[in-house]
Protein backbone atom coordinates (compact mmCIF):
# COMPACT_ATOMS: atom_id res chain seq x y z
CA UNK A 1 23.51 4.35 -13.35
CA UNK A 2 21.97 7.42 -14.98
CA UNK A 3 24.25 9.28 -17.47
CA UNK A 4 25.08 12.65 -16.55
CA UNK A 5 24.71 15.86 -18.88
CA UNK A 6 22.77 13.43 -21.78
CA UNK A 7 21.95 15.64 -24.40
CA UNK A 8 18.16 15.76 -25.53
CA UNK A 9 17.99 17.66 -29.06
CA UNK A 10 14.82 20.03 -28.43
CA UNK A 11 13.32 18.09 -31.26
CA UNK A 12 12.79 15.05 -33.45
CA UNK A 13 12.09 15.00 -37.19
CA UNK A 14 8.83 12.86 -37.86
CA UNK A 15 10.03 9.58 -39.47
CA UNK A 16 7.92 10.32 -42.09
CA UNK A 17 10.09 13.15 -43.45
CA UNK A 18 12.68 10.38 -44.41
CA UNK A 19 10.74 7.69 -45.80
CA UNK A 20 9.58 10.61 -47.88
CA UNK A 21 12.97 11.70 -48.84
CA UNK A 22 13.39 7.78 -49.61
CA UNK A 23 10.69 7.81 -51.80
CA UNK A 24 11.31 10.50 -53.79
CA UNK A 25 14.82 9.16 -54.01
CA UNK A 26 13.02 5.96 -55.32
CA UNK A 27 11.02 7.50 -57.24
CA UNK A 28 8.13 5.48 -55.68
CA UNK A 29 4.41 7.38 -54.89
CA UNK A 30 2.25 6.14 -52.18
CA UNK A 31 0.58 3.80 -53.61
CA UNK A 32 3.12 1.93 -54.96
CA UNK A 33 4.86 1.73 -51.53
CA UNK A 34 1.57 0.98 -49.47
CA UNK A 35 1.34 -2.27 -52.58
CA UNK A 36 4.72 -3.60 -51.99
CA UNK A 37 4.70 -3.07 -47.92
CA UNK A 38 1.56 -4.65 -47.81
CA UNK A 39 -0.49 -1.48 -46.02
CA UNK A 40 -3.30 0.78 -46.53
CA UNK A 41 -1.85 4.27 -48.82
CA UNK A 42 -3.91 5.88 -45.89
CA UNK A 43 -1.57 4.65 -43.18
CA UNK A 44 1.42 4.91 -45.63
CA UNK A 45 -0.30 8.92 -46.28
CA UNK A 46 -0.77 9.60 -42.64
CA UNK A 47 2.76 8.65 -41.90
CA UNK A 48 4.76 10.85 -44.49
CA UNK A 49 2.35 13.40 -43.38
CA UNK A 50 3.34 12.69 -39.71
CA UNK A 51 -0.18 11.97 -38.07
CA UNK A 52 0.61 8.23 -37.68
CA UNK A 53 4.07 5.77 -36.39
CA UNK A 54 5.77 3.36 -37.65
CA UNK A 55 5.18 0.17 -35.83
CA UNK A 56 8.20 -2.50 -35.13
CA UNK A 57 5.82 -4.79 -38.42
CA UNK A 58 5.99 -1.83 -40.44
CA UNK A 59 9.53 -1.16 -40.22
CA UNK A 60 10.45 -4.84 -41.30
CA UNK A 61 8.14 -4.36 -44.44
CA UNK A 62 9.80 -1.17 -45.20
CA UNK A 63 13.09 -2.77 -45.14
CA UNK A 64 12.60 -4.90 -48.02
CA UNK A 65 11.48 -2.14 -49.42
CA UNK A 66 13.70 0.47 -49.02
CA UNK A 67 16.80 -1.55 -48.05
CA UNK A 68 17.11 0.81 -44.73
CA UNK A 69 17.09 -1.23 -41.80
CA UNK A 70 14.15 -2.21 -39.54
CA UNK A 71 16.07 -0.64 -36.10
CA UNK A 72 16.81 2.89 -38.00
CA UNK A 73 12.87 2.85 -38.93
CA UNK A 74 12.57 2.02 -34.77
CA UNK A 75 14.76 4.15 -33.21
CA UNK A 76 13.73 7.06 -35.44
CA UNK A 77 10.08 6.96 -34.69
CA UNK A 78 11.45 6.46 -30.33
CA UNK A 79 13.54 9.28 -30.76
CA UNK A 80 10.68 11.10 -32.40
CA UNK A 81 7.73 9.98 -29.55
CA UNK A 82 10.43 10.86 -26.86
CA UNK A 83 11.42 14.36 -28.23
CA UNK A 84 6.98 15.31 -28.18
CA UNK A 85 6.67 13.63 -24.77
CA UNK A 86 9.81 15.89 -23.67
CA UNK A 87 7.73 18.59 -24.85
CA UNK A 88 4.67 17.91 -23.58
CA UNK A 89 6.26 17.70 -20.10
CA UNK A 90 7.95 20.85 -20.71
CA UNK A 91 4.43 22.44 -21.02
CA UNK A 92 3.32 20.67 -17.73
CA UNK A 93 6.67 22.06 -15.63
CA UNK A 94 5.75 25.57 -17.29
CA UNK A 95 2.28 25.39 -15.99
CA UNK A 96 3.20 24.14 -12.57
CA UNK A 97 5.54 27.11 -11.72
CA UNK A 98 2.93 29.02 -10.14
CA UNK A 99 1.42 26.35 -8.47
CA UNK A 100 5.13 25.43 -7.37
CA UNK A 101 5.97 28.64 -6.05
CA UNK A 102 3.11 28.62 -3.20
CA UNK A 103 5.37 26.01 -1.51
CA UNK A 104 7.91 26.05 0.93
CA UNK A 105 10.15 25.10 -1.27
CA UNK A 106 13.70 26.27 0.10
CA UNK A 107 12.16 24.54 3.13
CA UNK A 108 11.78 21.27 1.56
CA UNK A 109 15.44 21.77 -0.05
CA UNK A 110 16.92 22.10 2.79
CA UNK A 111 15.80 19.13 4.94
CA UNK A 112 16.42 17.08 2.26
CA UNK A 113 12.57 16.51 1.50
CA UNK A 114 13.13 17.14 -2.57
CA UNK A 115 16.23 17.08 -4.23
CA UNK A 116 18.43 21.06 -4.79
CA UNK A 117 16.87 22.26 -8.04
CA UNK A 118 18.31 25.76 -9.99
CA UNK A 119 15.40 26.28 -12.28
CA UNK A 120 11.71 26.57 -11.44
CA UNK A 121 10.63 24.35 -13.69
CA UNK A 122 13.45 21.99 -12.14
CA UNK A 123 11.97 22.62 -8.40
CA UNK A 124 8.27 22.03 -9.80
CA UNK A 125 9.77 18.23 -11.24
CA UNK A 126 11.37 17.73 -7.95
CA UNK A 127 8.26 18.66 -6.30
CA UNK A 128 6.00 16.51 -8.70
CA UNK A 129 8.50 13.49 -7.36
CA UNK A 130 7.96 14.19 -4.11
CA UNK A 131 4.24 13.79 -4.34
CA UNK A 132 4.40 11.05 -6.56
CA UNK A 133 2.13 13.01 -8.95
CA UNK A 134 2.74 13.82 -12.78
CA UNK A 135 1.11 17.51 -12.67
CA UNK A 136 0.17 19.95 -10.11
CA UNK A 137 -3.99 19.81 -11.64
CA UNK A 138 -3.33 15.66 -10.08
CA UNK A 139 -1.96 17.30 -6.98
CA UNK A 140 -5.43 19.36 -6.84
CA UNK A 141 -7.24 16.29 -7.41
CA UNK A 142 -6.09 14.36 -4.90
CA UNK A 143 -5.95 17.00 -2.06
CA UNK A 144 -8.21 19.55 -3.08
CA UNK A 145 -11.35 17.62 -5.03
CA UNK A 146 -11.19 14.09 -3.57
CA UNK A 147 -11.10 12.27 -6.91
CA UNK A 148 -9.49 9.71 -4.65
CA UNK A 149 -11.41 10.00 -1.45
CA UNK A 150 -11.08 6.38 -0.07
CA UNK A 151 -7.38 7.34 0.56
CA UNK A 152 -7.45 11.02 1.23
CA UNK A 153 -10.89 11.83 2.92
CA UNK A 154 -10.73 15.27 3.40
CA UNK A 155 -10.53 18.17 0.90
CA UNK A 156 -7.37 20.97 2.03
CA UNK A 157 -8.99 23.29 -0.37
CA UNK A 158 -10.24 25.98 2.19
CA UNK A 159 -7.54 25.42 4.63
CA UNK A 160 -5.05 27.86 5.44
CA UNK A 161 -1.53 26.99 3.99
CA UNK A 162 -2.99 24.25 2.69
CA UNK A 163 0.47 23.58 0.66
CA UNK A 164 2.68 23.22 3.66
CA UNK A 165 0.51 21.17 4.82
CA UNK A 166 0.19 18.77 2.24
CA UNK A 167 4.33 18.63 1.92
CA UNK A 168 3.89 17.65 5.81
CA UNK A 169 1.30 15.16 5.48
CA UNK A 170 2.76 13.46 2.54
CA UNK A 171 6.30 13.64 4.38
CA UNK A 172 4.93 11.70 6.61
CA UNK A 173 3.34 9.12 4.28
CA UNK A 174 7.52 8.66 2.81
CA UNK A 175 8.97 7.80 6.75
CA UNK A 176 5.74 5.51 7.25
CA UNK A 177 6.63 3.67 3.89
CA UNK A 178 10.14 2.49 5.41
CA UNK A 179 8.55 1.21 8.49
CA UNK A 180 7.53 -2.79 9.06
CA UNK A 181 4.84 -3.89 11.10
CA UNK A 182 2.39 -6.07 11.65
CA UNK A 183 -1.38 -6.45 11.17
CA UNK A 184 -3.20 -3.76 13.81
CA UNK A 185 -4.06 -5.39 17.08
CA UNK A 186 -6.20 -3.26 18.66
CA UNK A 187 -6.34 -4.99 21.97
CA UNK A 188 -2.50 -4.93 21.94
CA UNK A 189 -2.31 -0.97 21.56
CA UNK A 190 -4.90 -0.49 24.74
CA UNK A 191 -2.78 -2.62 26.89
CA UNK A 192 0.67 -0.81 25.50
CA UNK A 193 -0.85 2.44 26.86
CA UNK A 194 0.26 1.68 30.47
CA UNK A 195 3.96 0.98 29.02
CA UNK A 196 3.59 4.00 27.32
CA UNK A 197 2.74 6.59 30.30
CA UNK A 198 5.73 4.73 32.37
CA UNK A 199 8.21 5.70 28.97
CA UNK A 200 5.99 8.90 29.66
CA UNK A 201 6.88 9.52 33.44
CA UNK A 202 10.68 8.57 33.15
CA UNK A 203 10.88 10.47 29.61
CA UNK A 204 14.60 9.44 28.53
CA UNK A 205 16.53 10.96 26.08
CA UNK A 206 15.59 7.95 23.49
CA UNK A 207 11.98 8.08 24.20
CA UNK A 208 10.79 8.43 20.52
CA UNK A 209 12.66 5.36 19.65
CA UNK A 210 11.14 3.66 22.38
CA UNK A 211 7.63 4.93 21.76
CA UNK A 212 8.02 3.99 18.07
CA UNK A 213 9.03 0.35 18.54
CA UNK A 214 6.50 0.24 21.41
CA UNK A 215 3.53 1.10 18.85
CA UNK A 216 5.21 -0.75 16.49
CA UNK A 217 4.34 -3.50 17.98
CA UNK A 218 1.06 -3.41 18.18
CA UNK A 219 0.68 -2.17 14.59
CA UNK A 220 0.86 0.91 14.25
CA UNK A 221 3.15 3.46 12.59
CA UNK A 222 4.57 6.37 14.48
CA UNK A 223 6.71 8.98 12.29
CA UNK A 224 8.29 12.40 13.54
CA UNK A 225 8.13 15.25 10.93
CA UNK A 226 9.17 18.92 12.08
CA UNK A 227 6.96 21.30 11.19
CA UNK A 228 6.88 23.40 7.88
CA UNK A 229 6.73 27.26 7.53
CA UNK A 230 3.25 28.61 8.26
CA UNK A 231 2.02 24.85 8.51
CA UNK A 232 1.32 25.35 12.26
CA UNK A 233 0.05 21.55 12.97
CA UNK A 234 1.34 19.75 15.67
CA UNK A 235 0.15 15.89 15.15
CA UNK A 236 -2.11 14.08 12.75
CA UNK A 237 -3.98 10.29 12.63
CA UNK A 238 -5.16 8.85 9.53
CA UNK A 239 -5.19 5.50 8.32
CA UNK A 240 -3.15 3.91 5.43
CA UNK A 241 -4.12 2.05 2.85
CA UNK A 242 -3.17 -1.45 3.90
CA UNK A 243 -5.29 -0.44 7.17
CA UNK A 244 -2.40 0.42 9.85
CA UNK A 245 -2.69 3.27 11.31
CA UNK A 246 -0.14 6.59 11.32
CA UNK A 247 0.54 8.71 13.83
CA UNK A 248 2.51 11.41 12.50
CA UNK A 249 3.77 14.04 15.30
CA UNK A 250 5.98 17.74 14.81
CA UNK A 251 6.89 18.40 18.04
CA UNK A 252 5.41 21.76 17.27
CA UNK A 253 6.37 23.59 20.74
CA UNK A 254 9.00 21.90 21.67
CA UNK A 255 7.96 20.67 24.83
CA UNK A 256 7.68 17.20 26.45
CA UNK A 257 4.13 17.77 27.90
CA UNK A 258 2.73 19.00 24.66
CA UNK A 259 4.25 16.28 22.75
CA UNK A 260 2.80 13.41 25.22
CA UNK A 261 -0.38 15.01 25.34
CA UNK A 262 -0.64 15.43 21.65
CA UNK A 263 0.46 11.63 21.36
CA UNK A 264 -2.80 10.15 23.73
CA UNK A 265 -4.67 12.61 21.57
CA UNK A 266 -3.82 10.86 18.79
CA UNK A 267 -4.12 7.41 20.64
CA UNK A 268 -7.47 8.41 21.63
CA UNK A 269 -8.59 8.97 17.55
CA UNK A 270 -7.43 5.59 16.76
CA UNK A 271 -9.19 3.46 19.49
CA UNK A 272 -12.12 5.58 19.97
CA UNK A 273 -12.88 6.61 15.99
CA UNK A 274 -13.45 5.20 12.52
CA UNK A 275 -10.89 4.05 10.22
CA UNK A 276 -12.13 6.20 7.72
CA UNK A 277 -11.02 9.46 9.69
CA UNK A 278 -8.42 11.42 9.52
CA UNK A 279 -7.39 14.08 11.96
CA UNK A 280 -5.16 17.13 11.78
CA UNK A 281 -4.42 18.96 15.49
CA UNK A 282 -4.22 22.69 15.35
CA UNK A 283 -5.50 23.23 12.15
CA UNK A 284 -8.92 24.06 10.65
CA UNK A 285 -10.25 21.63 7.75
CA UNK A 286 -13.34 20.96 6.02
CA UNK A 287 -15.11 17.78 7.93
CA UNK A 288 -13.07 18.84 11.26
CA UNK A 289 -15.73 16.88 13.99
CA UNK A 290 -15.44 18.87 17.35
CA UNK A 291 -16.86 16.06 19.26
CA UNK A 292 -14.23 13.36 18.42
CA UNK A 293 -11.66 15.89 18.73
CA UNK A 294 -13.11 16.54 22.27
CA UNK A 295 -13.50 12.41 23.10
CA UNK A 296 -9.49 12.73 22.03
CA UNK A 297 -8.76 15.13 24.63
CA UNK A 298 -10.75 14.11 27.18
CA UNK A 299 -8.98 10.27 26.33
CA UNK A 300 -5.29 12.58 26.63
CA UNK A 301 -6.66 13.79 29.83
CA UNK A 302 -7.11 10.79 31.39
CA UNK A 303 -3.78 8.85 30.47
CA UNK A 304 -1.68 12.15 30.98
CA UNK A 305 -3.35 13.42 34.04
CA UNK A 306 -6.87 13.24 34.90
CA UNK A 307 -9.44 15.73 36.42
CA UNK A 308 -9.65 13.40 39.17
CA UNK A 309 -6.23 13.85 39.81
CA UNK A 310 -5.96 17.42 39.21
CA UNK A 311 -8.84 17.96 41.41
CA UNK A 312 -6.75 15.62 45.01
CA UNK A 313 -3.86 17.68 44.04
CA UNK A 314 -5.65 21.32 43.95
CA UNK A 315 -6.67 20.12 48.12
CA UNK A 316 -2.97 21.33 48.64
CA UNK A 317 -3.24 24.73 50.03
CA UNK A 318 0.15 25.73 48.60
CA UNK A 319 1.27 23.92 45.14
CA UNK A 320 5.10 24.40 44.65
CA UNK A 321 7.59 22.13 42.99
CA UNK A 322 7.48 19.30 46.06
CA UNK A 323 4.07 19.30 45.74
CA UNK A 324 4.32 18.60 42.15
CA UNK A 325 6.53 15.79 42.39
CA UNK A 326 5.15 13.90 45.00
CA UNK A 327 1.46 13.90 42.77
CA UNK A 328 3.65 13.00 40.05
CA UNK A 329 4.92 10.12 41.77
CA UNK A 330 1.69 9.24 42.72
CA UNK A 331 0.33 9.64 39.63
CA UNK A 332 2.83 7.65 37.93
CA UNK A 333 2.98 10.65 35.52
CA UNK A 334 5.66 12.92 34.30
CA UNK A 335 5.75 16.15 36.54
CA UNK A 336 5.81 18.16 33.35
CA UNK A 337 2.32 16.86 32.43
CA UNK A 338 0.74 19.19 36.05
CA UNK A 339 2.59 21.62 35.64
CA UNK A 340 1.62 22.56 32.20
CA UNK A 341 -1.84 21.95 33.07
CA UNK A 342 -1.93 24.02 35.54
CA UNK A 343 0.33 26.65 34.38
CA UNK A 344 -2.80 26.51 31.17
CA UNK A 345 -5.40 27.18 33.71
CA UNK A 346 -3.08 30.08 35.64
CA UNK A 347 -3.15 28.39 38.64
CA UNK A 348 0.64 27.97 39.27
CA UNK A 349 3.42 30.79 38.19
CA UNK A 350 4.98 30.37 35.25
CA UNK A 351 8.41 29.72 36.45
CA UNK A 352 7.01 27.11 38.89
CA UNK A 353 8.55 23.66 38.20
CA UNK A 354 9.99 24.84 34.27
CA UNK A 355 13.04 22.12 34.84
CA UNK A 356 10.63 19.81 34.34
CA UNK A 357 9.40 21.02 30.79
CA UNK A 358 11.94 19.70 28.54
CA UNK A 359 12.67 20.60 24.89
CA UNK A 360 12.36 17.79 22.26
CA UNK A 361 15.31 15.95 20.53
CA UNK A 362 14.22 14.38 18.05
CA UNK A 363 15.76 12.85 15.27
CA UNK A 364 13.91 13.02 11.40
């Protein structure tokens, strides 16, 4: 269990400063003590001048020597190298303020996504954990100059809000990490699409849960994360390193057509596309490829309700909510699914059938 309130001295005295004072009390130069340890006077020179440590072989010589004991020799030297690399990090909390600061960071307090912090420098560590990076220039590296592009294979450098949006990505990246599944099956994922659009049509109040074991199955990884402050994306696909694919959703409107559509969208990127893709819905990024994210909708369209569809159903001189149902029915799609279609292309009222579009509840 870690200690609470552990006090860290700002610094260390150089272990050199009290073989020194040992050696003068000694009487002993250098020399003399580099002859009877047994090691160079330079090393013995650049240690009482602080520019070299004592090793664990040194500190037994300098016993004999000195009669101090080889663990104060140790511990002095850890306590030293621990008080510079408190430092050091110091510097690298001081420096990340800024970059800190273009976060959301009350945001990510308050669901819980980094731990409460009082000082900045305490909020840029948190945020530093969060990423799983150990300064803000390896945060840049990663999502702004691809230094590690087989994992992240697009650059957020010119995007808009680009740090919201990595907090959402990489969110989603944590709830992925805590899910098991198995090798993806591709063939198993088609055939789970029917399964899906029947979960679609009936839309219960567990429906994530369902959808997520449902994909699951078939290997892959479906995550909820609500959306961040100006971080206006409402679904992403990207593959993971051990090669199962994420689907990460945000429910961004809060509606059950959007959502469903969004999902098949996403569905559509993983069956149709590359493995070395990675999609973000909504949003503008570098490497953003119109035509996939067209063959993604048109693959929505077509599990959600098709143009086929929509075209037998437009044959109805009047379209009201019976109407709407019965095509549903027909369908085997959810009624919500036509009417925001429709409502999209102005061709129903907007109040026309809105019991059907049903706000999200879903569970983090």
């Amino acid at each position: 269990m870690e200690k609470k309130n552990q006090y860290f001295p700002q610094s260390h005295p150089h272990p050199g400063e009290t073989l020194a004072e040992k050696l003068e009390e000694l009487n002993m130069g250098p020399k003399e003590f580099a002859i009877r340890t047994g090691k160079p006077e330079k090393t013995i020179i650049a240690i009482l001048n602080g520019n070299s440590a004592i090793t664990a072989d040194m500190a037994i010589q300098f016993e004999n020597v000195t009669k101090i004991p080889a663990h104060f020799w140790m511990n002095h030297q850890r306590n030293y190298d621990e008080s510079i690399a408190r430092e050091k990090r110091k510097i690298i909390l001081d420096d990340a303020v800024n970059w800190m600061k273009r976060f959301p960071i009350s945001e990510l307090i308050k669901k819980g996504w980094i731990e409460k912090a009082k000082t900045n420098e305490e909020k840029a560590a948190a945020l530093l954990t969060f990423f799983g990076f150990s300064s803000h220039t390896a945060w840049e590296n990663y999502y702004f100059n691809q230094q590690l592009k087989v994992v992240f294979r697009i650059s957020l450098a010119c995007t808009k809000e680009s740090h919201a949006l990595s907090a959402w990505l990489r969110r989603g990246e944590i709830q992925a990490a805590d899910l098991k599944t198995n090798v993806f099956d591709e063939k198993k994922f088609k055939s789970s699409l029917s399964g899906i659009k029947a979960l679609m049509s009936k839309h219960p109040d567990d429906f994530f849960k369902k959808l997520q074991i449902i994909c699951l199955g078939a290997g892959v990884k479906l995550v909820y994360t609500p959306c961040l402050p100006k971080a206006p994306i409402s679904g992403s696909t990207r593959w993971l390193n051990d090669g199962i694919p994420l689907i990460q959703m945000s429910g961004r409107y809060n509606r059950n057509d959007s959502f469903w559509f969004t999902f098949y969208h996403e569905a559509g990127h993983i069956l149709l596309h590359g493995t070395k893709d990675i999609f973000l819905e909504d949003i503008d990024y570098s490497d953003k490829n119109l035509e996939k994210e067209k063959e993604a909708d048109d693959f929505a369209v077509k599990w959600t309700f098709s143009q086929e569809q929509e075209a037998e159903l437009l044959q109805n001189p009047i379209i009201d909510e019976k109407v709407i149902v019965k095509y549903a029915n027909k369908f085997k799609t959810h009624p919500a699914m036509i009417i925001g279609r429709l409502q999209k292309k102005y061709l129903i009222p907007y109040f026309v059938g809105r019991r059907f579009i049903i706000p999200l509840q879903i569970r983090e």
